[in-house]
PDB file of N, CA and C in Angstrom:
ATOM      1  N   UNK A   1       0.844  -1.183   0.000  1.00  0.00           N
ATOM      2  CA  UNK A   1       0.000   0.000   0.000  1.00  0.00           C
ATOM      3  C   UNK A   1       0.889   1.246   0.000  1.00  0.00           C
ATOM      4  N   UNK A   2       0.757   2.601  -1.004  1.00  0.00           N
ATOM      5  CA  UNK A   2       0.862   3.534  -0.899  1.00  0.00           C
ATOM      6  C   UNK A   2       0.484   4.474  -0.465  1.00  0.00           C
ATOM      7  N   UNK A   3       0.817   5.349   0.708  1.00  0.00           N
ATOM      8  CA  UNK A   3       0.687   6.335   1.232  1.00  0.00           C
ATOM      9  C   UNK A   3       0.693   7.713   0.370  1.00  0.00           C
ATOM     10  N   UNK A   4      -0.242   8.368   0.246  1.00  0.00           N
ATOM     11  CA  UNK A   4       0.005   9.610  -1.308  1.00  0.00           C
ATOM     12  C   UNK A   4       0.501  10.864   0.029  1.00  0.00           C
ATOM     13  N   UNK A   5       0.993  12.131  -0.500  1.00  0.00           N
ATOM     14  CA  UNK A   5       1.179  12.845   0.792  1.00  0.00           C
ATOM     15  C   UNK A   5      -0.793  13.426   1.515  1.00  0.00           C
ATOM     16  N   UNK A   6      -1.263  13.102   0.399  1.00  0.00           N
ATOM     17  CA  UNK A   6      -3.010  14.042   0.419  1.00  0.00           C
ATOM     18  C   UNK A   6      -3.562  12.854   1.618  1.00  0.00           C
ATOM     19  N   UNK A   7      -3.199  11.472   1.840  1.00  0.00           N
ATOM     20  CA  UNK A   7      -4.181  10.847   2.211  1.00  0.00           C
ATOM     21  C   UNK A   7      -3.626  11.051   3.501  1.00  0.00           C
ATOM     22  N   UNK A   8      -2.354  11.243   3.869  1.00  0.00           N
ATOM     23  CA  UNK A   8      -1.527  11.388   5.329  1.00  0.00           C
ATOM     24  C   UNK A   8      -1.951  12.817   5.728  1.00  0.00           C
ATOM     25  N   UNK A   9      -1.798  13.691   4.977  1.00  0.00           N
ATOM     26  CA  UNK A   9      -2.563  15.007   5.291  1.00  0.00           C
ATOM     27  C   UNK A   9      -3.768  15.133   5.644  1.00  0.00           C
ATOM     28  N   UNK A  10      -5.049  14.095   5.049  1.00  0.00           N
ATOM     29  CA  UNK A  10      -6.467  13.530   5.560  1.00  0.00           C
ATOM     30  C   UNK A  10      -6.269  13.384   6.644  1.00  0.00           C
ATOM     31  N   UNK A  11      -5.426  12.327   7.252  1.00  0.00           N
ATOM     32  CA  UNK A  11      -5.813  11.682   8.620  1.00  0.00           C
ATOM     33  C   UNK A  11      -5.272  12.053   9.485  1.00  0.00           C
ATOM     34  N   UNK A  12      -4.325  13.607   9.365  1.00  0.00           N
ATOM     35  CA  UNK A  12      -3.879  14.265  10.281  1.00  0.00           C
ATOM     36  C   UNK A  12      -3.864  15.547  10.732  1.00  0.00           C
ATOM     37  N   UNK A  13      -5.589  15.470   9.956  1.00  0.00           N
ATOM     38  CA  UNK A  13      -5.979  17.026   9.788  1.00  0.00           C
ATOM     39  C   UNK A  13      -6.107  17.474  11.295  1.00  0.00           C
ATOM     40  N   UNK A  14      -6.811  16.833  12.096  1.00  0.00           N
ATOM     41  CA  UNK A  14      -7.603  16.711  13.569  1.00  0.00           C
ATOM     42  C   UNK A  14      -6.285  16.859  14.456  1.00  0.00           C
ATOM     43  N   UNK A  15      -4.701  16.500  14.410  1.00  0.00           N
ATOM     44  CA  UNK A  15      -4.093  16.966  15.389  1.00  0.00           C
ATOM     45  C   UNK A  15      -3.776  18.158  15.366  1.00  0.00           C
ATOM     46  N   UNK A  16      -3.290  18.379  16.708  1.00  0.00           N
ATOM     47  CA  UNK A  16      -3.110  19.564  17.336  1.00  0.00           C
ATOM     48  C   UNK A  16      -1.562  19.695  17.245  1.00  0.00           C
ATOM     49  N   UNK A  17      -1.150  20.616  15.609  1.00  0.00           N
ATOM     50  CA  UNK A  17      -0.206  20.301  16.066  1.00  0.00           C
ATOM     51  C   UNK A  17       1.290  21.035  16.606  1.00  0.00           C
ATOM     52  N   UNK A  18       0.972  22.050  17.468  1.00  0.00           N
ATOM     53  CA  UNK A  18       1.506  22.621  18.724  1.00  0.00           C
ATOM     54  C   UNK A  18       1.668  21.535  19.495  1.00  0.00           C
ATOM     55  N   UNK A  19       0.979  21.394  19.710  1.00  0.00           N
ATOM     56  CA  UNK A  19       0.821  19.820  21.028  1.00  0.00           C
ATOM     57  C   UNK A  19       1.678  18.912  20.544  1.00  0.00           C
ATOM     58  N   UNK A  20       1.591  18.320  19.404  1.00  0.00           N
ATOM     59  CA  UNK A  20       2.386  17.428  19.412  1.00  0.00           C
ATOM     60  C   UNK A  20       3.935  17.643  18.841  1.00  0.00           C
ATOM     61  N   UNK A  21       4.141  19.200  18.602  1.00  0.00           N
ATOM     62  CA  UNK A  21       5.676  19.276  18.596  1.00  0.00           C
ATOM     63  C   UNK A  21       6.285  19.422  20.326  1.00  0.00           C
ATOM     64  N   UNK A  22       5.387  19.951  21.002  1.00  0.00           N
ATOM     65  CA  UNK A  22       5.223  20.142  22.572  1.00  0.00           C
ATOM     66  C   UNK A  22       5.986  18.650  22.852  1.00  0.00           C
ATOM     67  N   UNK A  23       5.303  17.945  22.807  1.00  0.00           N
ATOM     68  CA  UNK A  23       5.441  16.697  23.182  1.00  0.00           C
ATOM     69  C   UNK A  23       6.411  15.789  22.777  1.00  0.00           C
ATOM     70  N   UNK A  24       6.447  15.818  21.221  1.00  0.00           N
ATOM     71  CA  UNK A  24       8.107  15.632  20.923  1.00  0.00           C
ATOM     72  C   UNK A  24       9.285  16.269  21.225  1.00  0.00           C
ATOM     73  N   UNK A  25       9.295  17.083  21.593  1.00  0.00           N
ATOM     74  CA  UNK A  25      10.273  18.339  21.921  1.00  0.00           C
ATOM     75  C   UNK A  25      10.675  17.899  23.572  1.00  0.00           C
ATOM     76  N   UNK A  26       9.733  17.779  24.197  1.00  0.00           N
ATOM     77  CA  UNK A  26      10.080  17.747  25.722  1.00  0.00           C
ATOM     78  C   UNK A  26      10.885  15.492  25.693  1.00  0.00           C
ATOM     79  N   UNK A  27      10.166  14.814  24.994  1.00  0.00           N
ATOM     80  CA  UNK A  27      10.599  14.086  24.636  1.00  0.00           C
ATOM     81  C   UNK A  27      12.088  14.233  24.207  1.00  0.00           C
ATOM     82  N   UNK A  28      12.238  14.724  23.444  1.00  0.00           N
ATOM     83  CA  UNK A  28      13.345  15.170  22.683  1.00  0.00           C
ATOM     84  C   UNK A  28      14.734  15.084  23.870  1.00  0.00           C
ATOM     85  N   UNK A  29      14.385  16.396  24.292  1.00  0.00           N
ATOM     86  CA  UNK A  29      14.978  16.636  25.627  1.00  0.00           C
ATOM     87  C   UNK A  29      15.255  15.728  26.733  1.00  0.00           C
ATOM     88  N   UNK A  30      14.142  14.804  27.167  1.00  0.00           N
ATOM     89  CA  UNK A  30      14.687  14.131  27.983  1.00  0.00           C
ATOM     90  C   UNK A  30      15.577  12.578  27.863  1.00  0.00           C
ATOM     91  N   UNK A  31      15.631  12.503  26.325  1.00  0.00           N
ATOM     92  CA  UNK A  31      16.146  11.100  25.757  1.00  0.00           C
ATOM     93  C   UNK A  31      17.850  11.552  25.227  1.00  0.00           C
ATOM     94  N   UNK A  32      17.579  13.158  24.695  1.00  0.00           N
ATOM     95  CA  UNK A  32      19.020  13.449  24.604  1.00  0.00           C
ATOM     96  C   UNK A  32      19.881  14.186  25.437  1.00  0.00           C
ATOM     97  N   UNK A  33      19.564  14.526  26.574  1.00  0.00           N
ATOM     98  CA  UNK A  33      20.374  14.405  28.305  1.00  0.00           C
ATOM     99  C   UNK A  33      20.998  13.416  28.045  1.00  0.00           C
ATOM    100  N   UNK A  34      20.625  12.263  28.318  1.00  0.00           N
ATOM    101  CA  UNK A  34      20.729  10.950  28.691  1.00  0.00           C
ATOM    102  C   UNK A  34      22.007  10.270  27.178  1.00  0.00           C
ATOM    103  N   UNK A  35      21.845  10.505  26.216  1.00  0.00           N
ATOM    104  CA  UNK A  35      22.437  10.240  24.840  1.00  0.00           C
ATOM    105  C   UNK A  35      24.190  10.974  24.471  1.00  0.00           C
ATOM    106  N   UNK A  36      23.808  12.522  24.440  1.00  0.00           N
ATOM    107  CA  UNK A  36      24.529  13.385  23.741  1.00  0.00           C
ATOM    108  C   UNK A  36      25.048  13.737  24.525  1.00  0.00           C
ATOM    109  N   UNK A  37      26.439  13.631  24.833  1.00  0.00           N
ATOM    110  CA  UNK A  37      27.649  14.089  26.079  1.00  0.00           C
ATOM    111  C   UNK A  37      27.981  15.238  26.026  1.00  0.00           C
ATOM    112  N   UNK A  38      28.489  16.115  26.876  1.00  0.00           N
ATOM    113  CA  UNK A  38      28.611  17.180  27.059  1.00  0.00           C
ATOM    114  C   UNK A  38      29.742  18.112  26.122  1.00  0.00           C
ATOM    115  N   UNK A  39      30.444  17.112  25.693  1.00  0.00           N
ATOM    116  CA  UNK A  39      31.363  17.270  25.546  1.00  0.00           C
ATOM    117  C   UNK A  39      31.347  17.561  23.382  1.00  0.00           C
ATOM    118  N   UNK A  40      32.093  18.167  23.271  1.00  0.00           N
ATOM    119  CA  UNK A  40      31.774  18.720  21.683  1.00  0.00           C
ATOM    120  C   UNK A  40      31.301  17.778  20.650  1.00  0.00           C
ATOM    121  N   UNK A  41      30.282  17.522  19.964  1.00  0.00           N
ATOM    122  CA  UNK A  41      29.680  16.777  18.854  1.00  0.00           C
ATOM    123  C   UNK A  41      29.619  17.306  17.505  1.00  0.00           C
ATOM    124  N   UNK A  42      29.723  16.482  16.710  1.00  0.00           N
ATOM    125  CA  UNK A  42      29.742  16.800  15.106  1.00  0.00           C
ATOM    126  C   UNK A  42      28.346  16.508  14.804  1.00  0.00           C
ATOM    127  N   UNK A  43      27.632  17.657  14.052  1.00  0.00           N
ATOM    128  CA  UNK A  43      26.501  17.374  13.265  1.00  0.00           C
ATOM    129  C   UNK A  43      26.548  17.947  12.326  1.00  0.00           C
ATOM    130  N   UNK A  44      25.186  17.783  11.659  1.00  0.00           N
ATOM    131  CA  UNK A  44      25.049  18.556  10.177  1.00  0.00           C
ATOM    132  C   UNK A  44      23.639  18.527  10.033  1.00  0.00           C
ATOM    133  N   UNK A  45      23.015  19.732   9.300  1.00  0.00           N
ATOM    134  CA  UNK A  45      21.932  20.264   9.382  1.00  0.00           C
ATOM    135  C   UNK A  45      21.474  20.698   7.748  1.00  0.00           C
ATOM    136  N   UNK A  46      19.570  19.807   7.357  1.00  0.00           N
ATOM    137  CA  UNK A  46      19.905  20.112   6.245  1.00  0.00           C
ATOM    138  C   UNK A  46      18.434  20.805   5.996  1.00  0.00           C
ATOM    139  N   UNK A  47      18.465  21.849   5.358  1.00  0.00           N
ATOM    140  CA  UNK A  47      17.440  22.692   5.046  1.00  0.00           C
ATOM    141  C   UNK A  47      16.459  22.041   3.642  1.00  0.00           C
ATOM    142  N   UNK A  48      15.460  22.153   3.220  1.00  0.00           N
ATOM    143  CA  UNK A  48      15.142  21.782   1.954  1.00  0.00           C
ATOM    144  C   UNK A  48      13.707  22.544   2.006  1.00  0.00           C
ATOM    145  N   UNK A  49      13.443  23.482   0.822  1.00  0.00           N
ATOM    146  CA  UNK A  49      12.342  23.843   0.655  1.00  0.00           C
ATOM    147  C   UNK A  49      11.409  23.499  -0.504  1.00  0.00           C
ATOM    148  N   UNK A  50      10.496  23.043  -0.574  1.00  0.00           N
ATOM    149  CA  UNK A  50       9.615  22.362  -1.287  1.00  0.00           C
ATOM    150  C   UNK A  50       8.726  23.307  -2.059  1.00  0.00           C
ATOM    151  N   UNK A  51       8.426  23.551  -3.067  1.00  0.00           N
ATOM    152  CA  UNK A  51       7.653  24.628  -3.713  1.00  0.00           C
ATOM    153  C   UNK A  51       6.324  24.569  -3.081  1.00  0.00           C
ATOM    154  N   UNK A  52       5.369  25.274  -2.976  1.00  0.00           N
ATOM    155  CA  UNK A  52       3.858  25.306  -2.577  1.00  0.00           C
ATOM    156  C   UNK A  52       3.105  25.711  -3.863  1.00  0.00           C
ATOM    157  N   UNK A  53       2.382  24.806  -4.485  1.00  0.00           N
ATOM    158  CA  UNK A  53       1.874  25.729  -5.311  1.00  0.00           C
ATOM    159  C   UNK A  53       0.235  25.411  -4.950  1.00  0.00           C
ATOM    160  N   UNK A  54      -0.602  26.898  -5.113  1.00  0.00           N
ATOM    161  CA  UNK A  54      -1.764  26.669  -4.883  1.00  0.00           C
ATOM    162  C   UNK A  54      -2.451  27.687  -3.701  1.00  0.00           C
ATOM    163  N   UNK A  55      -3.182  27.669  -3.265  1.00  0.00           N
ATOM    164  CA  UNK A  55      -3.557  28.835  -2.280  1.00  0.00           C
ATOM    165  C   UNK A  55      -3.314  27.816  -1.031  1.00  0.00           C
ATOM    166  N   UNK A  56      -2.868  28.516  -0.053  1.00  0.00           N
ATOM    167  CA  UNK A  56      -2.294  27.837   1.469  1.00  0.00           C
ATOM    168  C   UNK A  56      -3.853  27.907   2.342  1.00  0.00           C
ATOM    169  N   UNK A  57      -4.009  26.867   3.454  1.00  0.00           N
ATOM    170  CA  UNK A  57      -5.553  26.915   3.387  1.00  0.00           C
ATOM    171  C   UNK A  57      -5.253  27.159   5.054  1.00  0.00           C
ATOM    172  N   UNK A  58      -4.022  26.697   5.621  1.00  0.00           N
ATOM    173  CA  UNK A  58      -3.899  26.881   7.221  1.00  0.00           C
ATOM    174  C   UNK A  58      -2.835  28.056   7.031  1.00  0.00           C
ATOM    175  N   UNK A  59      -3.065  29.256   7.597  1.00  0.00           N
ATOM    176  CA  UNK A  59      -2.301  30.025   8.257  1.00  0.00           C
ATOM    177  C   UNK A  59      -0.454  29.720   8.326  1.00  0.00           C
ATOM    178  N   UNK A  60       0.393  29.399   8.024  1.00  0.00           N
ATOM    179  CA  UNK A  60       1.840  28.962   8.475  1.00  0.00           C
ATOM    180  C   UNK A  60       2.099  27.376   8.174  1.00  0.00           C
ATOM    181  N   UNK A  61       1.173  27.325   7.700  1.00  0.00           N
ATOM    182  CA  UNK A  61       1.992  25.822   6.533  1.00  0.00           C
ATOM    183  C   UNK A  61       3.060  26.393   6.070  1.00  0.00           C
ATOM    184  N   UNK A  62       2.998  27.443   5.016  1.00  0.00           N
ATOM    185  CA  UNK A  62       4.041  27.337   4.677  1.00  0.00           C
ATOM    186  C   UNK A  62       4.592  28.782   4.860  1.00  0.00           C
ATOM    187  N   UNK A  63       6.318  28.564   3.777  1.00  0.00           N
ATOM    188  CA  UNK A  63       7.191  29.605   4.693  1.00  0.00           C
ATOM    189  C   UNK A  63       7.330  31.206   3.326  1.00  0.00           C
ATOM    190  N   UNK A  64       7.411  32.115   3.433  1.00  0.00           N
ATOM    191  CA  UNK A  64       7.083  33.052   2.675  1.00  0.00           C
ATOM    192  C   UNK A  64       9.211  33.209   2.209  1.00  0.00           C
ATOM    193  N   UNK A  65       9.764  33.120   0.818  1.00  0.00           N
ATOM    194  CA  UNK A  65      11.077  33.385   1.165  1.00  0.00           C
ATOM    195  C   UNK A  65      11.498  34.154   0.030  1.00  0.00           C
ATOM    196  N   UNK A  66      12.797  34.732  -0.832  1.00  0.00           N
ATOM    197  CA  UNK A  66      13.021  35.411  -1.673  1.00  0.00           C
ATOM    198  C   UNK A  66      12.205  34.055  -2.735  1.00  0.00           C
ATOM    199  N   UNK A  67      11.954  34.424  -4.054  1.00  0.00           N
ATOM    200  CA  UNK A  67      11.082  33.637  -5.649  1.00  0.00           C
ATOM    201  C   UNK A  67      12.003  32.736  -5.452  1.00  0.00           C
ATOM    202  N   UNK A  68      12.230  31.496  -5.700  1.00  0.00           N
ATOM    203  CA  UNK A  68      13.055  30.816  -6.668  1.00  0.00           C
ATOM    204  C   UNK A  68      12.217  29.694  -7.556  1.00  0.00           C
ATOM    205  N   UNK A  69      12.049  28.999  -8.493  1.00  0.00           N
ATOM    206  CA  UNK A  69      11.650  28.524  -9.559  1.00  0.00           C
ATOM    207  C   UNK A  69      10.623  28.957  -9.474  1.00  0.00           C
ATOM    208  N   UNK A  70      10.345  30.441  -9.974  1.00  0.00           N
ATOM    209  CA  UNK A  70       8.819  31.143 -10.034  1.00  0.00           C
ATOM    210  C   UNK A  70       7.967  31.136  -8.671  1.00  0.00           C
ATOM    211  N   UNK A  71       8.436  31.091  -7.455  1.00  0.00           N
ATOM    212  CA  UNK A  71       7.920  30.542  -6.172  1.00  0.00           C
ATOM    213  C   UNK A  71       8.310  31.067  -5.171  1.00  0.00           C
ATOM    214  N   UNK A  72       7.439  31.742  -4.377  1.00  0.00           N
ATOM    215  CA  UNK A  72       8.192  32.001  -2.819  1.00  0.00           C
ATOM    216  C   UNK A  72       7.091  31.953  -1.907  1.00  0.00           C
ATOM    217  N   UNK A  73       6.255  30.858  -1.598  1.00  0.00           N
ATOM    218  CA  UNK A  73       5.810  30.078  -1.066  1.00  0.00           C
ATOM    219  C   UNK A  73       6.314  29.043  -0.800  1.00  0.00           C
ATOM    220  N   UNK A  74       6.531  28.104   0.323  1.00  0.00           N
ATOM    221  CA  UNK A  74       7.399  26.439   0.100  1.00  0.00           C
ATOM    222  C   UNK A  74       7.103  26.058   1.753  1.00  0.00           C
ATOM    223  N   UNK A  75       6.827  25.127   1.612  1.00  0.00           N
ATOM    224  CA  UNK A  75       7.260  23.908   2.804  1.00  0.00           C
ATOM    225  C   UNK A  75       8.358  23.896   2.818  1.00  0.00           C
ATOM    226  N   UNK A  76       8.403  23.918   4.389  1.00  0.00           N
ATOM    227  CA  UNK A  76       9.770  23.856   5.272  1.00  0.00           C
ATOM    228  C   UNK A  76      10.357  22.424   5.464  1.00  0.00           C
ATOM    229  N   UNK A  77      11.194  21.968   5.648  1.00  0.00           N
ATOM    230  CA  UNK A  77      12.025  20.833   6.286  1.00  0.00           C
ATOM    231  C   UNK A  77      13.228  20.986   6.935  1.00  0.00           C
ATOM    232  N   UNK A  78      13.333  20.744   7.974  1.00  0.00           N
ATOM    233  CA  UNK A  78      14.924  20.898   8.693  1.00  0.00           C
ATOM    234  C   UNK A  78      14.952  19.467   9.043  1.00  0.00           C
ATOM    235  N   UNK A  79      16.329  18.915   8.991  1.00  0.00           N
ATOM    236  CA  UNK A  79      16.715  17.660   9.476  1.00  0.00           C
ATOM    237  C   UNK A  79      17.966  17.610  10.037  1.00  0.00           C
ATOM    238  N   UNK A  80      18.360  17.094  11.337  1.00  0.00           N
ATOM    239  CA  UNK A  80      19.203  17.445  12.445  1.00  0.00           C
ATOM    240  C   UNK A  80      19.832  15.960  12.377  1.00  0.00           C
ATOM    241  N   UNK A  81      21.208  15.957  11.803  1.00  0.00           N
ATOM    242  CA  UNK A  81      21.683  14.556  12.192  1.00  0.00           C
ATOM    243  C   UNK A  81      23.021  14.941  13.279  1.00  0.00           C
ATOM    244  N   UNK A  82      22.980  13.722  13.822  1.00  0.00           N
ATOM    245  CA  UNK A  82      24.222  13.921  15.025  1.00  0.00           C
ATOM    246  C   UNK A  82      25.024  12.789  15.100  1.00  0.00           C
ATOM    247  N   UNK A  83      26.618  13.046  14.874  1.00  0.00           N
ATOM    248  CA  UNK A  83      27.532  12.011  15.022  1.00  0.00           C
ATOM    249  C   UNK A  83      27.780  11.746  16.447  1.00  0.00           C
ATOM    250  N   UNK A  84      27.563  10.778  17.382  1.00  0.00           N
ATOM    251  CA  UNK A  84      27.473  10.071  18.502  1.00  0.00           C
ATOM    252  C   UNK A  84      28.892   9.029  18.643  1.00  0.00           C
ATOM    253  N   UNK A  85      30.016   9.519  19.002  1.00  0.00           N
ATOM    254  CA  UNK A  85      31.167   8.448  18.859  1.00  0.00           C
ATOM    255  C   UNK A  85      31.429   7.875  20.579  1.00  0.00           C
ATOM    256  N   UNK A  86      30.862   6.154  20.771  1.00  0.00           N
ATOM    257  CA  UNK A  86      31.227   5.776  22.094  1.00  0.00           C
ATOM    258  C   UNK A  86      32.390   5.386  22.392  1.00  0.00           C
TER     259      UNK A  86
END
């Protein structure tokens, strides 16, 4: 079975979702205390913006930025990786 992005967007219209970055976030926090040593770490951080095309229907879906491919509307993505050496 394929997941389309429209049908995952259906069934996740109803969360709240403040709340549940709330909740991952404090999560977040208390699993990487415990993980990520104090001591200096290597990561890398990767931005990617996705075009929006179409009229935006929630408030801050998406992110307003200079045009690029005829576009300055786009979905956001940040992705946080972390090198962990034991």
């Amino acid at each position: 079975m394929t997941l389309f992005e429209g049908t995952i967007r259906h069934r996740l219209r109803n969360l709240d979702l403040n709340e549940v970055q709330e909740v991952l976030n404090d999560k977040l926090k208390i699993h990487a205390a415990k993980t990520v040593h104090r001591k200096c770490n290597t990561f890398a951080i990767d931005f990617v913006n996705i075009p929006y095309y179409g009229k935006e229907e929630n408030n801050g879906d998406t992110i307003k930025t200079k045009p690029k491919q005829g576009k300055s509307r786009f979905y956001a993505y940040v992705s946080i990786i972390l090198n962990i050496k034991k």
